[in-house]
Every structure is written in structure tokens, then in C-alpha cells.
N, C-alpha and C. Protein backbone atom coordinates (compact mmCIF):
# COMPACT_ATOMS: atom_id res chain seq x y z
N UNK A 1 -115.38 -127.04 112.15
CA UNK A 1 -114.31 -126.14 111.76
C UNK A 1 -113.89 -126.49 110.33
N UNK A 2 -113.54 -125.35 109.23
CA UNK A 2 -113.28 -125.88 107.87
C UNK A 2 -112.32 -126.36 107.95
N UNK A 3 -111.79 -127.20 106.82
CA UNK A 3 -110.50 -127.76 106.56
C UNK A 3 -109.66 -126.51 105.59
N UNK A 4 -108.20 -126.57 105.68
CA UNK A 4 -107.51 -125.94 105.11
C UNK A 4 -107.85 -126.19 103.77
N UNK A 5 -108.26 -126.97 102.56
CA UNK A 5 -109.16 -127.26 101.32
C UNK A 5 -110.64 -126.20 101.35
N UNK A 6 -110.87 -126.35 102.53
CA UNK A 6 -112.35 -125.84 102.29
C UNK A 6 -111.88 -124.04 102.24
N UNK A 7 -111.11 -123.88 103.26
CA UNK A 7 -110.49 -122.53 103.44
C UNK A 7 -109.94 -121.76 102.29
N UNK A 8 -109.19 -122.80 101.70
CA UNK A 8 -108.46 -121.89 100.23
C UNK A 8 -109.37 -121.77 99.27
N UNK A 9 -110.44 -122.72 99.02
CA UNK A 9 -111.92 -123.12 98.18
C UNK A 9 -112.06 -121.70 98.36
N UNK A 10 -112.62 -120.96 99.58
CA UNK A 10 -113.09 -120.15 100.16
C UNK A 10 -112.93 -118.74 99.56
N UNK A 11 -111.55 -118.69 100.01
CA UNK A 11 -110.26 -117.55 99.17
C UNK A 11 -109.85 -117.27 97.79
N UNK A 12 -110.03 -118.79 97.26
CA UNK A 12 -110.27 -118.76 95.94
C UNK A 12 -111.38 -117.88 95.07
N UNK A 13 -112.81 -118.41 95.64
CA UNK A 13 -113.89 -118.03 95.40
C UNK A 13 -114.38 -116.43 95.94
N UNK A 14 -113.59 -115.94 96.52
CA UNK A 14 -113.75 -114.21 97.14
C UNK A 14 -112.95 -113.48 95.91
N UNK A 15 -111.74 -114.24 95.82
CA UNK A 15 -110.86 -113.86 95.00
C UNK A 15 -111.19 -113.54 93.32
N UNK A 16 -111.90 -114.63 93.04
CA UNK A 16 -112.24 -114.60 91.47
C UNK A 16 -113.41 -113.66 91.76
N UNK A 17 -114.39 -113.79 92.86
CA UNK A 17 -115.70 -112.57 92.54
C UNK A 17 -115.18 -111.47 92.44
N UNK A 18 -113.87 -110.89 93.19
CA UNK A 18 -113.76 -109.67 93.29
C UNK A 18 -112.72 -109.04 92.48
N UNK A 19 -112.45 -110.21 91.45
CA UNK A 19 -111.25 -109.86 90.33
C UNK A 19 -110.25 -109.48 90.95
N UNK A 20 -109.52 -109.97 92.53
CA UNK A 20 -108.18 -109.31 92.01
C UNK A 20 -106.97 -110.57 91.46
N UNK A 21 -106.22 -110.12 91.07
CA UNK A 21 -105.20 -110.94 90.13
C UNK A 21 -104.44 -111.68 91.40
N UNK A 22 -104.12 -113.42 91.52
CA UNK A 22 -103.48 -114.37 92.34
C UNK A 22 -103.30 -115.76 91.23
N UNK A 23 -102.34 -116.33 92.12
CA UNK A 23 -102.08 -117.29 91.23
C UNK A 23 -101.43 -117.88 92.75
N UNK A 24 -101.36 -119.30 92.25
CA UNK A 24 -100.72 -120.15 93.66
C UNK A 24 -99.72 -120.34 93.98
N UNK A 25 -99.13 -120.15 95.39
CA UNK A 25 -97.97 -120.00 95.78
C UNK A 25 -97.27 -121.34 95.78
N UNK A 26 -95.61 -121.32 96.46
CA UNK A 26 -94.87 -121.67 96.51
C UNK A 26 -94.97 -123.40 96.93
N UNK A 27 -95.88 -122.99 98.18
CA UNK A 27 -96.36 -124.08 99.31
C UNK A 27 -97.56 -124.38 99.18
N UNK A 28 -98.12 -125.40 99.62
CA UNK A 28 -99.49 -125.86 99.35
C UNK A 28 -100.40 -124.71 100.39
N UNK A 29 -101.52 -124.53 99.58
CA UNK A 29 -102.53 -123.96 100.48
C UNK A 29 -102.23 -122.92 100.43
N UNK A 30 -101.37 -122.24 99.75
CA UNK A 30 -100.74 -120.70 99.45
C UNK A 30 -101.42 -120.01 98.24
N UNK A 31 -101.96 -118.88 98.78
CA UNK A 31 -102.01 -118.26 97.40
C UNK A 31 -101.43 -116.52 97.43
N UNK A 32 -100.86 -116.31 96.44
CA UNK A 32 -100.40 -115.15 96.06
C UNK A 32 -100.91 -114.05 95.11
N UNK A 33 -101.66 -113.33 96.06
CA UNK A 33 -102.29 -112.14 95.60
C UNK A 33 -101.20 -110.68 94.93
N UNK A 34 -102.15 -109.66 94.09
CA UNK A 34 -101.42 -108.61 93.34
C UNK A 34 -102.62 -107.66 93.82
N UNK A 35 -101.89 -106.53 94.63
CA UNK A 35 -102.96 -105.59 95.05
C UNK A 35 -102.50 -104.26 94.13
N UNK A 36 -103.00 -103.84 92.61
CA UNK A 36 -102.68 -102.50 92.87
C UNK A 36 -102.64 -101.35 93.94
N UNK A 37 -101.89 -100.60 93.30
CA UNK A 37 -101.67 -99.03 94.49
C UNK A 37 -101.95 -97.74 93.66
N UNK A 38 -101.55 -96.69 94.46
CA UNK A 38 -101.61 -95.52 93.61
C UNK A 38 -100.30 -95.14 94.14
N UNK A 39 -99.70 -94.94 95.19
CA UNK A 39 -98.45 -94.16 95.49
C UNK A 39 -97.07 -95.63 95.47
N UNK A 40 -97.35 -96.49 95.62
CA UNK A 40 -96.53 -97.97 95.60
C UNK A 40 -97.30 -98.54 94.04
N UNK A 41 -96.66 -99.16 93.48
CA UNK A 41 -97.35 -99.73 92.43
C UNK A 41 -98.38 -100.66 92.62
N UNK A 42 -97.83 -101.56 93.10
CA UNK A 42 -98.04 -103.35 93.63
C UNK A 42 -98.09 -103.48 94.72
N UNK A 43 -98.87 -104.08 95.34
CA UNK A 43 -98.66 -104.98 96.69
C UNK A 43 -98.73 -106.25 96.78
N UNK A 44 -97.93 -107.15 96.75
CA UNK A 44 -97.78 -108.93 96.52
C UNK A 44 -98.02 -109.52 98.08
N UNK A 45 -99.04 -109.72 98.22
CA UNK A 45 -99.52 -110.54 99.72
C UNK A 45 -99.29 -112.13 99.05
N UNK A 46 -99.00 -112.56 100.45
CA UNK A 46 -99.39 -114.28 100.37
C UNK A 46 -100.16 -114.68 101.69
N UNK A 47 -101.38 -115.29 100.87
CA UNK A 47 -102.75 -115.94 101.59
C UNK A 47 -101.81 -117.44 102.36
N UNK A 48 -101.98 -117.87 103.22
CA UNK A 48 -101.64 -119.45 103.19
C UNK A 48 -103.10 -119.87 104.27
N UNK A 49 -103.81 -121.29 103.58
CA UNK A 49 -104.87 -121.35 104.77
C UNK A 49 -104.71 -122.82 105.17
N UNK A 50 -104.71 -122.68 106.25
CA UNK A 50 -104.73 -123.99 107.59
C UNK A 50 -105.46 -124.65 108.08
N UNK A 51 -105.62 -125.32 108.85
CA UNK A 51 -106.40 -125.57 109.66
C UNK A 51 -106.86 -124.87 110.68
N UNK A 52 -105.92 -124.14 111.10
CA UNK A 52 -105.77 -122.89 112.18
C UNK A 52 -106.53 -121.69 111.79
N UNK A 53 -106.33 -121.63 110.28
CA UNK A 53 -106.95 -120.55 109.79
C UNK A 53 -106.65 -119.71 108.44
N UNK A 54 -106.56 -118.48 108.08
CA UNK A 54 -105.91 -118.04 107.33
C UNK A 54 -104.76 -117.25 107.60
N UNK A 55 -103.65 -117.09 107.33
CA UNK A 55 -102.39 -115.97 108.02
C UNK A 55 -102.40 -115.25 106.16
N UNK A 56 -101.44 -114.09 106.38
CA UNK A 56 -101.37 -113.05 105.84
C UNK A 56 -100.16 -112.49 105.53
N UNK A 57 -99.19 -112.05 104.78
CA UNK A 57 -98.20 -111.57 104.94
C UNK A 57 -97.97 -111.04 103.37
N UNK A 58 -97.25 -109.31 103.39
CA UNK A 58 -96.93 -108.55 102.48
C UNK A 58 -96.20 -107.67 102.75
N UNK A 59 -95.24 -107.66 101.53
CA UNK A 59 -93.68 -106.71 102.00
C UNK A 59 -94.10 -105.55 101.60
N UNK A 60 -94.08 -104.29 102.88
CA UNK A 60 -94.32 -102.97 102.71
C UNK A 60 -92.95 -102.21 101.96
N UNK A 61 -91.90 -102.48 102.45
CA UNK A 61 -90.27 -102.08 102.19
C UNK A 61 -89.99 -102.50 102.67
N UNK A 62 -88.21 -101.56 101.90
CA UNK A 62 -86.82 -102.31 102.71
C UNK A 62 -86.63 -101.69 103.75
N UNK A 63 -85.86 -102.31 104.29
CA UNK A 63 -84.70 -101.39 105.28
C UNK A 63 -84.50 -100.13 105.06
N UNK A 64 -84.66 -99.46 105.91
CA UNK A 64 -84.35 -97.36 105.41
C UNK A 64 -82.73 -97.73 105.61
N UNK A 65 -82.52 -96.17 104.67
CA UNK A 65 -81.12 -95.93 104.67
C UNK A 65 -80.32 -95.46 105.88
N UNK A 66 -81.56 -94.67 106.06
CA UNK A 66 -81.43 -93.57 107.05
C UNK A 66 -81.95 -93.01 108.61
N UNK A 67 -82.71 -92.85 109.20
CA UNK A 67 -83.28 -91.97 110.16
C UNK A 67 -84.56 -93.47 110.83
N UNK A 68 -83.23 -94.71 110.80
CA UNK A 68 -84.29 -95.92 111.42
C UNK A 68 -84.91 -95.79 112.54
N UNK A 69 -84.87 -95.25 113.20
CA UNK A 69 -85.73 -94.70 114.74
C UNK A 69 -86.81 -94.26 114.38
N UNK A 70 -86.70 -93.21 113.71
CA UNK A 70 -88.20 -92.34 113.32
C UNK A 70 -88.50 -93.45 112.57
N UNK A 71 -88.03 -94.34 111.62
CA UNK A 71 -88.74 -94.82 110.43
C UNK A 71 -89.68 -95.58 111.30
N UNK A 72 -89.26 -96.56 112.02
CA UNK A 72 -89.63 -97.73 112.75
C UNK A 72 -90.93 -96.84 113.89
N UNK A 73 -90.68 -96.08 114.62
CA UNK A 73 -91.44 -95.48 114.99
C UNK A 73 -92.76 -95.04 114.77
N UNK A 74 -92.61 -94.33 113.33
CA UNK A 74 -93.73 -94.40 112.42
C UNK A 74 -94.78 -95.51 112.25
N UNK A 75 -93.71 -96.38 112.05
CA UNK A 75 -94.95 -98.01 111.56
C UNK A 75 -95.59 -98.31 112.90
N UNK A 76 -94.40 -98.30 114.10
CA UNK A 76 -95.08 -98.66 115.39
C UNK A 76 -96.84 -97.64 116.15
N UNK A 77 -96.59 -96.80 115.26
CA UNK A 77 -97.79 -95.75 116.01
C UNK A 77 -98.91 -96.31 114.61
N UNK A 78 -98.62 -96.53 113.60
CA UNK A 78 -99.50 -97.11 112.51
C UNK A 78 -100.02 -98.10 113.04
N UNK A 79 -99.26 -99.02 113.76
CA UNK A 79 -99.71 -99.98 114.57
C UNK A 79 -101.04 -100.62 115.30
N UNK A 80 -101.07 -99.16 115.90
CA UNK A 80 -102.26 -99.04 116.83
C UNK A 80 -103.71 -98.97 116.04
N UNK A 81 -103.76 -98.32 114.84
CA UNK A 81 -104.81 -98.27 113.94
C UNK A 81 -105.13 -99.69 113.13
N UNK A 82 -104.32 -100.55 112.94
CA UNK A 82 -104.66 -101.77 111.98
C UNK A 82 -105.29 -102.71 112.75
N UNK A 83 -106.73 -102.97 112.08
CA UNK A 83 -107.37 -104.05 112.54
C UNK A 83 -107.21 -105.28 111.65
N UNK A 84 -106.23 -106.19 112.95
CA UNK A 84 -106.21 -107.68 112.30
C UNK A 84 -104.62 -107.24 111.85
N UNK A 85 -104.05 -106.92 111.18
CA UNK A 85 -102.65 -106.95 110.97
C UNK A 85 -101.67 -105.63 111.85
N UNK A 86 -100.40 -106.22 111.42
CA UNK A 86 -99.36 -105.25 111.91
C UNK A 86 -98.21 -105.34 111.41
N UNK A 87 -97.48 -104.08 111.55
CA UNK A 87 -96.22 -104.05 111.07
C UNK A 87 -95.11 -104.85 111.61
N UNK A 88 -94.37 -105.71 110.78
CA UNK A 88 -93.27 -106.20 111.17
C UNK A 88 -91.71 -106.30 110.65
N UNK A 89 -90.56 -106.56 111.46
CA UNK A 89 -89.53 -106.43 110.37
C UNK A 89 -89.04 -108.18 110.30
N UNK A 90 -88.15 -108.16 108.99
CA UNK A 90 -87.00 -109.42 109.07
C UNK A 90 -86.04 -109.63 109.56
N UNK A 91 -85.21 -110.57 109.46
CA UNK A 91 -83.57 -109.81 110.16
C UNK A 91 -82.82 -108.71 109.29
N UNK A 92 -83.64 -108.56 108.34
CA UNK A 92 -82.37 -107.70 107.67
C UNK A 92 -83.17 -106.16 107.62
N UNK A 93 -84.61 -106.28 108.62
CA UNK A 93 -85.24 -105.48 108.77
C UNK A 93 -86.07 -104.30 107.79
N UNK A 94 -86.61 -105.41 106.78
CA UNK A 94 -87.41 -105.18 105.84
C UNK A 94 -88.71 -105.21 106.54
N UNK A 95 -89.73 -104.24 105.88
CA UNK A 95 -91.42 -103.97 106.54
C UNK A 95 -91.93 -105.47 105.64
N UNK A 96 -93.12 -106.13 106.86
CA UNK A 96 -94.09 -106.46 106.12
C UNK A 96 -95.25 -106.29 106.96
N UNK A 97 -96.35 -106.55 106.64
CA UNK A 97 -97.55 -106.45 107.58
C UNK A 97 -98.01 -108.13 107.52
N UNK A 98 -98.07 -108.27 108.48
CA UNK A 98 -98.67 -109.96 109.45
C UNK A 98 -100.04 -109.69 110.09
N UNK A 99 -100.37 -110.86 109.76
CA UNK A 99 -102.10 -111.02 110.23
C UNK A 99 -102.44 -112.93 109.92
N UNK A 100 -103.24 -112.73 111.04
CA UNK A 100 -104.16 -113.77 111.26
C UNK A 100 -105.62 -113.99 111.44
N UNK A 101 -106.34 -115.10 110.76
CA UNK A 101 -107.52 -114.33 111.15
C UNK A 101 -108.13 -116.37 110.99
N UNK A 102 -109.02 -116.55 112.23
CA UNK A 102 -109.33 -117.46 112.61
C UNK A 102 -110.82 -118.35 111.34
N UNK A 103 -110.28 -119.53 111.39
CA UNK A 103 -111.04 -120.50 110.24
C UNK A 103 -112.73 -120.20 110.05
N UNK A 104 -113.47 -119.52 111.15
CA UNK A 104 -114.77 -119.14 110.98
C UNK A 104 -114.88 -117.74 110.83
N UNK A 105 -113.98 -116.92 110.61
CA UNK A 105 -113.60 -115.49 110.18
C UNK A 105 -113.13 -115.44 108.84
N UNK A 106 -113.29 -116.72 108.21
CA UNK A 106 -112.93 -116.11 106.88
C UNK A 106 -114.10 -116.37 105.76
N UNK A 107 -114.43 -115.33 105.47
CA UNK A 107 -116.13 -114.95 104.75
C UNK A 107 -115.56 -114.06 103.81
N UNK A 108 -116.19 -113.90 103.24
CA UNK A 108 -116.28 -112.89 101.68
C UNK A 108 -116.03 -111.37 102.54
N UNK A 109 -116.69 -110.68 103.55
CA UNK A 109 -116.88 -109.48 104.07
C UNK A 109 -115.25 -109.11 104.40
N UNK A 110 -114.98 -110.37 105.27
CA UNK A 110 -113.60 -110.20 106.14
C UNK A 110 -112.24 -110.20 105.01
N UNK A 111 -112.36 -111.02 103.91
CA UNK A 111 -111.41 -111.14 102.76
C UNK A 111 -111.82 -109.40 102.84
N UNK A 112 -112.44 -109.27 101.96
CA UNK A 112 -112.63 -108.07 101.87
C UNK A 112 -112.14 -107.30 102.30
N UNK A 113 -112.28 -106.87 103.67
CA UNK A 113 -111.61 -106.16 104.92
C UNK A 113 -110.37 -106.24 105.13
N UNK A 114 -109.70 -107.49 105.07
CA UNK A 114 -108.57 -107.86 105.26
C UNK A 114 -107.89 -106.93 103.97
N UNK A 115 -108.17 -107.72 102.87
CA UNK A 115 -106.79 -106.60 101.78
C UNK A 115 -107.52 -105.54 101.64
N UNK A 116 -108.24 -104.74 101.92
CA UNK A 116 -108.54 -103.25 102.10
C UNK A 116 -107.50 -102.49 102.71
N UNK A 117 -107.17 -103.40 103.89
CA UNK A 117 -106.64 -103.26 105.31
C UNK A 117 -105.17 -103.06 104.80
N UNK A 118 -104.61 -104.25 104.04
CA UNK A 118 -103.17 -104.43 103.84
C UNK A 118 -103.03 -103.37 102.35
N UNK A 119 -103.50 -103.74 101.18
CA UNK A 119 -103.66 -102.57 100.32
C UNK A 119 -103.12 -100.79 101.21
N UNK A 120 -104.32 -100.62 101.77
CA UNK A 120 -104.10 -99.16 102.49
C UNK A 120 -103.25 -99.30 103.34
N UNK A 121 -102.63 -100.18 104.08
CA UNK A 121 -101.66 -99.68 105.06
C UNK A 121 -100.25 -100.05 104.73
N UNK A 122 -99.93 -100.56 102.95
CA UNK A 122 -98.77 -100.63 102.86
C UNK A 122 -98.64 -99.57 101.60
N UNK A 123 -99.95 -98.94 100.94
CA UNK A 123 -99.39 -97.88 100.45
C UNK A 123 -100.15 -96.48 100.34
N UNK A 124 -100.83 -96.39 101.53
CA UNK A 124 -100.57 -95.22 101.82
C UNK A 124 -99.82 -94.47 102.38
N UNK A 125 -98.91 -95.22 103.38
CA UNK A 125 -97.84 -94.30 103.91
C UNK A 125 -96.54 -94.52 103.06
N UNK A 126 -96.37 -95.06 101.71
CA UNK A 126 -95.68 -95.66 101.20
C UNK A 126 -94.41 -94.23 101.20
N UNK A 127 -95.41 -93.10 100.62
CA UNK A 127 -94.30 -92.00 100.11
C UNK A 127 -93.93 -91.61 101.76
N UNK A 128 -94.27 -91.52 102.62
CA UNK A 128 -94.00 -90.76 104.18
C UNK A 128 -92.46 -91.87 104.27
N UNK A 129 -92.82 -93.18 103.92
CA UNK A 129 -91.96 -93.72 104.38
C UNK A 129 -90.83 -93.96 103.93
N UNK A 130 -90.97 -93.22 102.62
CA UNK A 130 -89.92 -93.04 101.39
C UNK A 130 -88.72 -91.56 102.10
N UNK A 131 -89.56 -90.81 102.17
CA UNK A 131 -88.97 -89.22 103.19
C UNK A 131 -88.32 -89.81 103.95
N UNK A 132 -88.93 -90.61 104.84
CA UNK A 132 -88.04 -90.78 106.43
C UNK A 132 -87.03 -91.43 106.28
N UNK A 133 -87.02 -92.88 105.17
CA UNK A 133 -85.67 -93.66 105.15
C UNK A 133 -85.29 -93.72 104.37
N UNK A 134 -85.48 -93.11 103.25
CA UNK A 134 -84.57 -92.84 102.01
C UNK A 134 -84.58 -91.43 101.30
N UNK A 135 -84.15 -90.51 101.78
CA UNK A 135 -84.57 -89.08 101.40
C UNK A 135 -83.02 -88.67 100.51
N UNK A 136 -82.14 -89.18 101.48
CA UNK A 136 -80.37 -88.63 100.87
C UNK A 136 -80.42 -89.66 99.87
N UNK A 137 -80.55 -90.52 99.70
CA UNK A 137 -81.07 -91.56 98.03
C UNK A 137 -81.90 -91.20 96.95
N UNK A 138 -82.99 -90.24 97.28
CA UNK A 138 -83.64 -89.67 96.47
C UNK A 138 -83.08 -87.98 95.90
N UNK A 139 -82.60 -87.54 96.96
CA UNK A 139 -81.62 -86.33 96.06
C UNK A 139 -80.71 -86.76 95.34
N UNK A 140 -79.70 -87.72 95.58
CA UNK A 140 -79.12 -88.04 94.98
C UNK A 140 -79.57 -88.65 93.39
N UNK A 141 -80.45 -88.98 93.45
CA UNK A 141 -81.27 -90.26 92.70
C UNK A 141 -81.85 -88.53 91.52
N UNK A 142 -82.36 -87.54 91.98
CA UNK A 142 -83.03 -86.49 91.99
C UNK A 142 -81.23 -85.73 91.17
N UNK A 143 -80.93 -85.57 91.54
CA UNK A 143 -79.55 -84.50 90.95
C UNK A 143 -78.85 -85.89 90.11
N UNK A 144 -78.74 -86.91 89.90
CA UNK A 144 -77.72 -87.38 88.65
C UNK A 144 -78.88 -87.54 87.78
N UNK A 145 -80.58 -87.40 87.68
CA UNK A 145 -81.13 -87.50 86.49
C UNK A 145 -81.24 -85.86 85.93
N UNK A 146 -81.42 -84.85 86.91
CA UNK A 146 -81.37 -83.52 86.68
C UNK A 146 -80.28 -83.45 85.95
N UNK A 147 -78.67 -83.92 86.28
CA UNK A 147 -77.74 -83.41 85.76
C UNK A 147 -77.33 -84.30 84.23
N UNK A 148 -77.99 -85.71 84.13
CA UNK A 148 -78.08 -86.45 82.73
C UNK A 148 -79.52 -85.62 81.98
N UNK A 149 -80.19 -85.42 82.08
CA UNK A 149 -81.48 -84.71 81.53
C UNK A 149 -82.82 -86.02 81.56
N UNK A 150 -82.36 -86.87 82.30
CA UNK A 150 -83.23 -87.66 82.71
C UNK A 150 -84.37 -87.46 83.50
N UNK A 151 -85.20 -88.60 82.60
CA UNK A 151 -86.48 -88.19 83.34
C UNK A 151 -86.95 -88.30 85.02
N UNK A 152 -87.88 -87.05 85.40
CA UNK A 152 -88.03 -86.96 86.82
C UNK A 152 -89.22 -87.45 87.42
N UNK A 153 -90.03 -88.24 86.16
CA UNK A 153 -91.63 -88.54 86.17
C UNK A 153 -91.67 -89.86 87.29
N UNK A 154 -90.92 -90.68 87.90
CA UNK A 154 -91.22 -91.20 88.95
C UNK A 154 -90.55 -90.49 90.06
N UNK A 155 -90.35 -89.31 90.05
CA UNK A 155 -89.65 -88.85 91.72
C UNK A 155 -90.75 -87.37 91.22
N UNK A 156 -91.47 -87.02 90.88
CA UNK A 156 -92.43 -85.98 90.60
C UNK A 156 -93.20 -85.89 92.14
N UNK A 157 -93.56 -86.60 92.76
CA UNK A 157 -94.40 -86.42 93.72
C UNK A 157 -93.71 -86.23 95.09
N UNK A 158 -92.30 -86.15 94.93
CA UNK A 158 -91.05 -85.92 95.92
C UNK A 158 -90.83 -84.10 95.18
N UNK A 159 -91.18 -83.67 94.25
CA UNK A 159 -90.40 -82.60 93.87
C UNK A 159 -90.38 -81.41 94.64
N UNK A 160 -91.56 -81.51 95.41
CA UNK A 160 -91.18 -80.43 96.60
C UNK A 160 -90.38 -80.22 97.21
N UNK A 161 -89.52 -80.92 97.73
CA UNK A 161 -88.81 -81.05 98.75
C UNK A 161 -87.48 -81.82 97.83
N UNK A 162 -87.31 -82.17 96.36
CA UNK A 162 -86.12 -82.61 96.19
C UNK A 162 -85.85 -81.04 95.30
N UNK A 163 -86.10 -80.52 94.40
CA UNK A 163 -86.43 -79.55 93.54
C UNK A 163 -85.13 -78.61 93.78
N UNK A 164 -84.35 -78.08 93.03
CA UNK A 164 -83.34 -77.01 93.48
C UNK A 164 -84.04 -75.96 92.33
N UNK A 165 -82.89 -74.66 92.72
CA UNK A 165 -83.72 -73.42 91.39
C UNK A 165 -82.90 -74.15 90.04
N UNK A 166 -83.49 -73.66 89.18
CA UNK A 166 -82.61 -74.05 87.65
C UNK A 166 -83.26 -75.66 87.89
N UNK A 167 -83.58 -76.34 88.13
CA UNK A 167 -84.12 -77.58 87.71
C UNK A 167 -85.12 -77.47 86.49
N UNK A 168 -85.17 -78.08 85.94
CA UNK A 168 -86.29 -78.18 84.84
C UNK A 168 -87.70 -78.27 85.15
N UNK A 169 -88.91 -78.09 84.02
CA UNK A 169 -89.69 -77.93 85.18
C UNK A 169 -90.38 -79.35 84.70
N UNK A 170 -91.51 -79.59 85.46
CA UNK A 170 -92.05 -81.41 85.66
C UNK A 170 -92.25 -81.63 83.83
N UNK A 171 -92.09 -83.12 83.94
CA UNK A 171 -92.23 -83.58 82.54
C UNK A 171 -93.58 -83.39 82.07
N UNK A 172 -93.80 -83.62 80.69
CA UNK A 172 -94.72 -83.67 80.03
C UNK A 172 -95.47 -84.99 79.96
């Protein structure tokens, strides 16, 4: 069975072949990955590897404002589709996705797989999950830049549904 040394060696070495940007975490045996996105910017995972193995963890969001039943609901049926991780909250009931994955499961293929896995499942539903728990934040957010003449180029992909008549039309 590897040692937690041989494990991060491991993670290290997947990591630099496949260029994505990490630097070492907090705690020993930690490392802290940067996943670009397209609808979320960033995704900041932290690797930690054990003896046990490798674990996984990355903050999808906060707490919704609003409509927490459906929100939570949502992630719970997302649930069923993630291989190797899942949605979880904190106490203050912030998203992250948790995973584990055992000391002879961690290979170049499965790294691989793994932040494919967390990448896509914390931002592709990123904007759905923006609608469900923060929607009365984003009109709002949506009408005091409309009414300063501020720009609308990060709420552009909400404009369907935030958009009144007489709004301006998308930036340049």
C-alpha cells in the first residue's frame, strides 16, 4: 500500500503533466488545486493524501438566500450522477463536493477523472444554482447597476429573466 509521501509524489506528478495550477496547502500532505470554469470562474479543490488514501474537497457555494428546499434538492438529485464525489453542506450550509478515493485508485487516469468530475459538477450547474438561491439578489444587484449606468457584463447571462423594457441593451 503507498505511503501518504508516495501518494502526494503521485498527485504532484499528474498535476505538473497536466498543467493545472496548485501550490501546497495549509496541512501537510495537502495540496491546493485551481480549476478554471466557464460559468463559475475558479474552482479551488484541496487534495490531502494519507495513508488511507486521497480525500477531496471544493466549495461549490454559499448558502442560498432563498428557495433552500428546491436549492438543496437540486444538488441532492445531482447526487445520484457523481461518480466518487457528492454534494455536501457546512453548518452554515455552504455547498462543497466530498470524495474519497482509495491509495491503489490513485493513478494518472483517476486524477484525471476525479477533477473532471469536480470541475463539471461545481460549475456547471453553477448558474441553475444562482436562479434557485439567489435570484431576488440578482434583480436587485440587476436594477441598482441599470439605474447607476453600471455595467451588466457579469449578470449578461441572467439577462433573460432579469431584463425589464427600457433597460439598456448588453454591453459592448
Amino acid at each position: 500500500m503507498p505511503t501518504a509521501a508516495a501518494l502526494l509524489a503521485t498527485v504532484q506528478g499528474f498535476l505538473d503533466r497536466a498543467e493545472v495550477e496548485w501550490e501546497p496547502g495549509a496541512r501537510d500532505d495537502e495540496l491546493v488545486v485551481t480549476l478554471p470554469g466557464d460559468k463559475k470562474l475558479k474552482t479551488i479543490a484541496s487534495l490531502v493524501c494519507s495513508a488511507q488514501g486521497l480525500s477531496v474537497s471544493a466549495f461549490v457555494i454559499r448558502h442560498p438566500d432563498e428557495n433552500e428546499e428546491e436549492f438543496y434538492r437540486f444538488l441532492l438529485r445531482r447526487n445520484l450522477r457523481l461518480p466518487g464525489l457528492a454534494y455536501a453542506i457546512d453548518a452554515s450550509g455552504d455547498v462543497y463536493l466530498t470524495g474519497r478515493v482509495a491509495p491503489d485508485g490513485v493513478t494518472d487516469t483517476e486524477l484525471d477523472q476525479l477533477l473532471g468530475v469536480v470541475l463539471e459538477a461545481a460549475d456547471g450547474p453553477f448558474n441553475e444554482l444562482l436562479v434557485i438561491g439567489f435570484l431576488g439578489s440578482m434583480r436587485k444587484e440587476w436594477e441598482w447597476r441599470v439605474s447607476r449606468g453600471e455595467s451588466l457584463r457579469n449578470l449578461e447571462a441572467f439577462r433573460s429573466i432579469l431584463e425589464r423594457p427600457g433597460d439598456p441593451p448588453r454591453d459592448a
